[in-house]
Protein backbone atom coordinates (compact mmCIF):
# COMPACT_ATOMS: atom_id res chain seq x y z
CA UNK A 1 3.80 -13.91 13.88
CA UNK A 2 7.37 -13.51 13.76
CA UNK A 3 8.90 -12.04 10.90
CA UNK A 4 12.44 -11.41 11.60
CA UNK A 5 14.58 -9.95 9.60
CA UNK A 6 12.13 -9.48 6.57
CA UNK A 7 12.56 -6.32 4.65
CA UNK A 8 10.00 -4.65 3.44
CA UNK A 9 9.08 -1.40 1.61
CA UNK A 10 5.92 0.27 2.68
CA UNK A 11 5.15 4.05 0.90
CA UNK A 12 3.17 6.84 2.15
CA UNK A 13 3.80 5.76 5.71
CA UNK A 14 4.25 8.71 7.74
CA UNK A 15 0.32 8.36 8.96
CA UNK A 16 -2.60 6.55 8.83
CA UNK A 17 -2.91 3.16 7.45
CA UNK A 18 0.51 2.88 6.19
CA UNK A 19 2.57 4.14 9.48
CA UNK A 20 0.25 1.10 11.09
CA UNK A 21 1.83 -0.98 8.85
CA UNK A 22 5.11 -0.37 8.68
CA UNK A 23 5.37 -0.50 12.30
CA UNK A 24 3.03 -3.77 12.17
CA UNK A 25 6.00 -5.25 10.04
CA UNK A 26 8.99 -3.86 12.76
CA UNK A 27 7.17 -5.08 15.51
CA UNK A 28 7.64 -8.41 14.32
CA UNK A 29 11.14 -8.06 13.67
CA UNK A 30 11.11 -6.79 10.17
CA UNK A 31 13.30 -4.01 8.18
CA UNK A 32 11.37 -1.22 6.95
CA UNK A 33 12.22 0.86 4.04
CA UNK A 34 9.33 3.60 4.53
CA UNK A 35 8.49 6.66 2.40
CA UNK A 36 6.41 9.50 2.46
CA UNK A 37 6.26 12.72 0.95
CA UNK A 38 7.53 14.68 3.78
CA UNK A 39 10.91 13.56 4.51
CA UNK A 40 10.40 15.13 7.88
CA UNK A 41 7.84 13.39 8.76
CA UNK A 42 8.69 10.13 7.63
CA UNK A 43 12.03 10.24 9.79
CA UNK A 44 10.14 10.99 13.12
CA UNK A 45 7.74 8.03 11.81
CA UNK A 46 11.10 5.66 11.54
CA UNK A 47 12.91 6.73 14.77
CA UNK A 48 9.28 5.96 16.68
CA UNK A 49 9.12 2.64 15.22
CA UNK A 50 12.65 1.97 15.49
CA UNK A 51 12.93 2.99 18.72
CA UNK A 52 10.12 0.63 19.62
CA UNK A 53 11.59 -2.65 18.03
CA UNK A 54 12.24 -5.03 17.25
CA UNK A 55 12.55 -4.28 13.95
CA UNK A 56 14.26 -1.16 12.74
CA UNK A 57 12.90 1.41 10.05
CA UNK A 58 14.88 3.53 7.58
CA UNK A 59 12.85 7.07 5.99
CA UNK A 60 12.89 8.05 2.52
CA UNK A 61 11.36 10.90 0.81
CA UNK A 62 8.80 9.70 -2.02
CA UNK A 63 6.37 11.65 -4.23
CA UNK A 64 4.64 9.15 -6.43
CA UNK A 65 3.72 11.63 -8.67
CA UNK A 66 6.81 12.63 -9.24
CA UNK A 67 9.01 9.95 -11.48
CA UNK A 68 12.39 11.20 -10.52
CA UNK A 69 11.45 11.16 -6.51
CA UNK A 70 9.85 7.39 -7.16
CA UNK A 71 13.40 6.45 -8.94
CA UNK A 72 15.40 7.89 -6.71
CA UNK A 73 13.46 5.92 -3.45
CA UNK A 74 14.16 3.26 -5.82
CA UNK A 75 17.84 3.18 -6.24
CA UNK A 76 17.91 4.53 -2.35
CA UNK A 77 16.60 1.14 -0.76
CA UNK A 78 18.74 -0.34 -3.69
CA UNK A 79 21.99 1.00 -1.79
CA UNK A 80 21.16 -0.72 1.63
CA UNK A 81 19.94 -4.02 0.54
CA UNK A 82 20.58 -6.73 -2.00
CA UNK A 83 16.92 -8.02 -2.30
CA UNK A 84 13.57 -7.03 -1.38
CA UNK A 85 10.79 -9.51 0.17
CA UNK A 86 7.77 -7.11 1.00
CA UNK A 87 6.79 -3.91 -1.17
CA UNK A 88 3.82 -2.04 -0.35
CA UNK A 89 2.12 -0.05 -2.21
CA UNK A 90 -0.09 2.00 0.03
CA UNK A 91 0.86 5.47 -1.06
CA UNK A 92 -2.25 7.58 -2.28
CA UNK A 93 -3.47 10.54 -2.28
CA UNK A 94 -7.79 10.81 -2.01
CA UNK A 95 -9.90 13.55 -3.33
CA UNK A 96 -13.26 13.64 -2.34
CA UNK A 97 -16.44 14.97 -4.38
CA UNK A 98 -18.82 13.58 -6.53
CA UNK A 99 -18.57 15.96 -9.57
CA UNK A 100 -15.78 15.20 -12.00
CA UNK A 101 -15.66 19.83 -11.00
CA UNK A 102 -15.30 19.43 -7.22
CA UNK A 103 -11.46 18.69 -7.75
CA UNK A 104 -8.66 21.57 -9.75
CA UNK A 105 -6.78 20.21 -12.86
CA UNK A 106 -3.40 19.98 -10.54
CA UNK A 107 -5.47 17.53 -8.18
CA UNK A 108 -6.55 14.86 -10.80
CA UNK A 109 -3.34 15.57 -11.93
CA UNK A 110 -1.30 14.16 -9.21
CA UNK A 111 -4.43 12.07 -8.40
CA UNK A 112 -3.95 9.85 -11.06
CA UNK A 113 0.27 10.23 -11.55
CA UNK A 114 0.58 8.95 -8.09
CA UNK A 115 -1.95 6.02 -8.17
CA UNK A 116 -1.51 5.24 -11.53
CA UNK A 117 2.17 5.89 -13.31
CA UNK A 118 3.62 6.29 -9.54
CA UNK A 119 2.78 3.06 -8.52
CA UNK A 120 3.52 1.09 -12.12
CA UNK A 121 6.97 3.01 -11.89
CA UNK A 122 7.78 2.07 -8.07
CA UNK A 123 7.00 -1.59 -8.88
CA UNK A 124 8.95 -1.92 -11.86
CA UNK A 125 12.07 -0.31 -10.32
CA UNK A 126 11.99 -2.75 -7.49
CA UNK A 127 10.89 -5.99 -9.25
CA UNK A 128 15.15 -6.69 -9.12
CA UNK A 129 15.14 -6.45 -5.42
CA UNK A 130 11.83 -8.92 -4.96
CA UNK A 131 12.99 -10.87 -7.68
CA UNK A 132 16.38 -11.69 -5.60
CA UNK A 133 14.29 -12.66 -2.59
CA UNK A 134 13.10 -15.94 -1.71
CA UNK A 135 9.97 -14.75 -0.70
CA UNK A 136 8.53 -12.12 -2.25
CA UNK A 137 4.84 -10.60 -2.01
CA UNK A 138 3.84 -7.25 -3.80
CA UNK A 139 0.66 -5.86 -1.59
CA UNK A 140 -1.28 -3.18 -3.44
CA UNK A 141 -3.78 -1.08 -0.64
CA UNK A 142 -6.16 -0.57 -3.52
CA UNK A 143 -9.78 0.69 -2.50
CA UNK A 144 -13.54 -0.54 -2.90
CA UNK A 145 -13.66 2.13 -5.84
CA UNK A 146 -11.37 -0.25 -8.16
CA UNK A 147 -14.28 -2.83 -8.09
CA UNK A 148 -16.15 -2.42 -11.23
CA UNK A 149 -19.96 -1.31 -10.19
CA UNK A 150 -18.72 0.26 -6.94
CA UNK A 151 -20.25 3.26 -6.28
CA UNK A 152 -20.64 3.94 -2.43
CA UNK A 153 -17.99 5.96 -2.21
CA UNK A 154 -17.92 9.91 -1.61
CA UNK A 155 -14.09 9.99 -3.41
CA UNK A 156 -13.60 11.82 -7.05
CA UNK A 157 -14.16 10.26 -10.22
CA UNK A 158 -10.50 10.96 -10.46
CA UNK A 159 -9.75 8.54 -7.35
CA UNK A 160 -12.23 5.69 -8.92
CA UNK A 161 -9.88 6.22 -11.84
CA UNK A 162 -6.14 5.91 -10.36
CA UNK A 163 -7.63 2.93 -8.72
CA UNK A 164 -9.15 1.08 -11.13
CA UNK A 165 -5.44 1.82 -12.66
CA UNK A 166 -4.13 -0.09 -9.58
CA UNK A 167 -6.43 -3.06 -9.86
CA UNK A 168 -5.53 -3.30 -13.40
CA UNK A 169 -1.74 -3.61 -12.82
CA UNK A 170 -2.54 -5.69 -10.10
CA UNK A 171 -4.49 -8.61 -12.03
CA UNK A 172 -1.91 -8.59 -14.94
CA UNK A 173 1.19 -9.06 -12.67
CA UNK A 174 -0.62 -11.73 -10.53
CA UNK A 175 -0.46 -13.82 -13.89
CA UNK A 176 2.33 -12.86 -15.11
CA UNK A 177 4.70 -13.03 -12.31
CA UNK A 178 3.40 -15.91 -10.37
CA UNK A 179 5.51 -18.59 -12.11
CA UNK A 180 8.07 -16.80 -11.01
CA UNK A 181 6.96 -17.35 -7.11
CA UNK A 182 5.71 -13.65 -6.57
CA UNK A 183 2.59 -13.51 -4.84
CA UNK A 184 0.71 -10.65 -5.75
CA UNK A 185 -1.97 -9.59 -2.99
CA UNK A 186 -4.44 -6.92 -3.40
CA UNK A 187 -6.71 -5.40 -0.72
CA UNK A 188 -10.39 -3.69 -1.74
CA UNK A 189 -11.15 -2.42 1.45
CA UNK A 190 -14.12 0.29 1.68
CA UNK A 191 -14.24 3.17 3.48
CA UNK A 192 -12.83 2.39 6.69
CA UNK A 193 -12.29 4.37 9.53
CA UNK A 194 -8.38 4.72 11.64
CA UNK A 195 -9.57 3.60 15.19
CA UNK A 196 -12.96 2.12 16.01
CA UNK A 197 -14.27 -0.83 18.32
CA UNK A 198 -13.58 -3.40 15.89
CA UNK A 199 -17.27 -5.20 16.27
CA UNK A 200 -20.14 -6.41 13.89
CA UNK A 201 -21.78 -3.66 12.39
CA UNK A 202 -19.43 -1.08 12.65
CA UNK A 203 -16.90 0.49 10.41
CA UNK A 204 -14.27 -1.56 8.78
CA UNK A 205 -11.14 -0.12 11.05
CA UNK A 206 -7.30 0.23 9.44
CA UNK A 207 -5.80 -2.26 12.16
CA UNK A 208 -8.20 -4.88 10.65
CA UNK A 209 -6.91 -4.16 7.03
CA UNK A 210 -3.34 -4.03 8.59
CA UNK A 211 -4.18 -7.62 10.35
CA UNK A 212 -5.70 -9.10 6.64
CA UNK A 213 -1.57 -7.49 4.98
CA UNK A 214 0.01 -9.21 8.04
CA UNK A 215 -2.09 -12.90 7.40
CA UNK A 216 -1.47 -13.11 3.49
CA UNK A 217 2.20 -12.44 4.19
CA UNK A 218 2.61 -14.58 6.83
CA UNK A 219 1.49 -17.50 4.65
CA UNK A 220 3.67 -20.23 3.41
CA UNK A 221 4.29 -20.27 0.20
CA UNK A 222 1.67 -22.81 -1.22
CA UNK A 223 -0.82 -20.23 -0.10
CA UNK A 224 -1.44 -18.01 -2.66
CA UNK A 225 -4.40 -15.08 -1.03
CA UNK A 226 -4.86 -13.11 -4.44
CA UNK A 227 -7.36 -10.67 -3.04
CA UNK A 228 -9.57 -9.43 0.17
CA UNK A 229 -12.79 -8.37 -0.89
CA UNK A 230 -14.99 -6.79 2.15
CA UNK A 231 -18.98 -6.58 2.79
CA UNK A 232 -19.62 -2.84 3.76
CA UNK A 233 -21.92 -3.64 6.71
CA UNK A 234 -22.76 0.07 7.52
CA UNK A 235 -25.78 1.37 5.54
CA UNK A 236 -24.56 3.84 2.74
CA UNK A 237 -27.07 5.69 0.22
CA UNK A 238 -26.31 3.97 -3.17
CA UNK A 239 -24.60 6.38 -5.35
């Protein structure tokens, strides 16, 4: 799949599932705008991928739970380009436990600023830039826990919450903004693991969700892929 030249924003991708992504997207030729938290550590993340190529990655510093940090990663990857066809929202913190007590006030705190208002904030401060584009997709990495009746899960109440927040924003702006030729794709993945053998019955592995971002994107623009929804094949103790 070549993608040259696309630019895309991809946050909290200085590990994990997002830094798979954003170097998914360079190694097909795209521009990455990516942000994490530690502006340290998303640098070393962008000169890896860049290095690499095709593409080329730029590093921002981004707290979604803080609204200042969001705005200024905002107006940042406003400074370098005129429109926007990709943004990401992967960012997310996770808290695990399964009393609404297993988590501090601070953690639900950010928990819930950063999926929730973080997210709502980041999209609406870069809606100009994808607006401008000729092709633009907003991808939310939302989570098997913003199903309604989920409940496999091991993650907080608190992380249910922030992304049933997501899947909310989601399903409005996939309405609303679709005349306008914005796809809006969302991703319910399960608990999945980072690396695995990528067979039937075993864990649902990031490059797979990665590969599912990568195939909605790469779509022409008649296809519209509103959602992945995934079967969690391994057996899990109903919550």
């Amino acid at each position: 799949m070549n993608l040259d030249g696309l630019r895309v924003a991809v946050t909290g991708a200085a590990r994990d599932t997002g830094l798979l992504l954003a170097g998914a997207f360079a190694e097909r030729g795209a521009q990455v705008y990516l942000s994490a938290r530690n502006l340290a550590a998303a640098e070393h993340c962008a000169e890896v991928i860049s290095r690499r190529g095709p593409g080329r990655a730029d590093a921002f510093r981004c707290d979604l739970a803080e609204p200042d940090s969001v705005r200024t990663f905002a107006a940042a990857v406003a400074d370098r380009t005129d429109h926007l066809d990709v943004l990401v929202n992967n960012g997310a913190a996770y808290l695990e436990g399964d009393d609404l007590t297993d988590a501090p006030d601070d953690g639900i705190e950010d928990m819930l600023a950063a999926g929730g208002t973080g997210t709502v904030l980041l999209t609406r401060h870069l809606l100009p830039l994808l607006r401008a584009s000729s092709r633009p997709d907003i991808v939310n990495m939302i989570s098997a826990c913003g199903e309604v009746g989920h409940r496999r899960s091991g993650a907080h109440p608190a992380f249910y919450a922030a992304k049933h927040a997501q899947a909310g924003l989601a399903e409005i702006l996939s309405h609303r903004l679709r005349p306008e030729g914005i796809r809006v794709i969302s991703l319910f993945p399960p608990d999945f693991v980072q690396d695995g053998p990528r067979q039937s019955h075993s864990d649902l592995t990031a490059r797979s969700v990665v590969d599912c971002v990568l195939f909605a994107v790469g779509q022409p623009r008649d296809c519209f892929i509103r959602e992945f929804r995934f079967e969690q094949v391994q057996p899990m103790i109903d919550r």
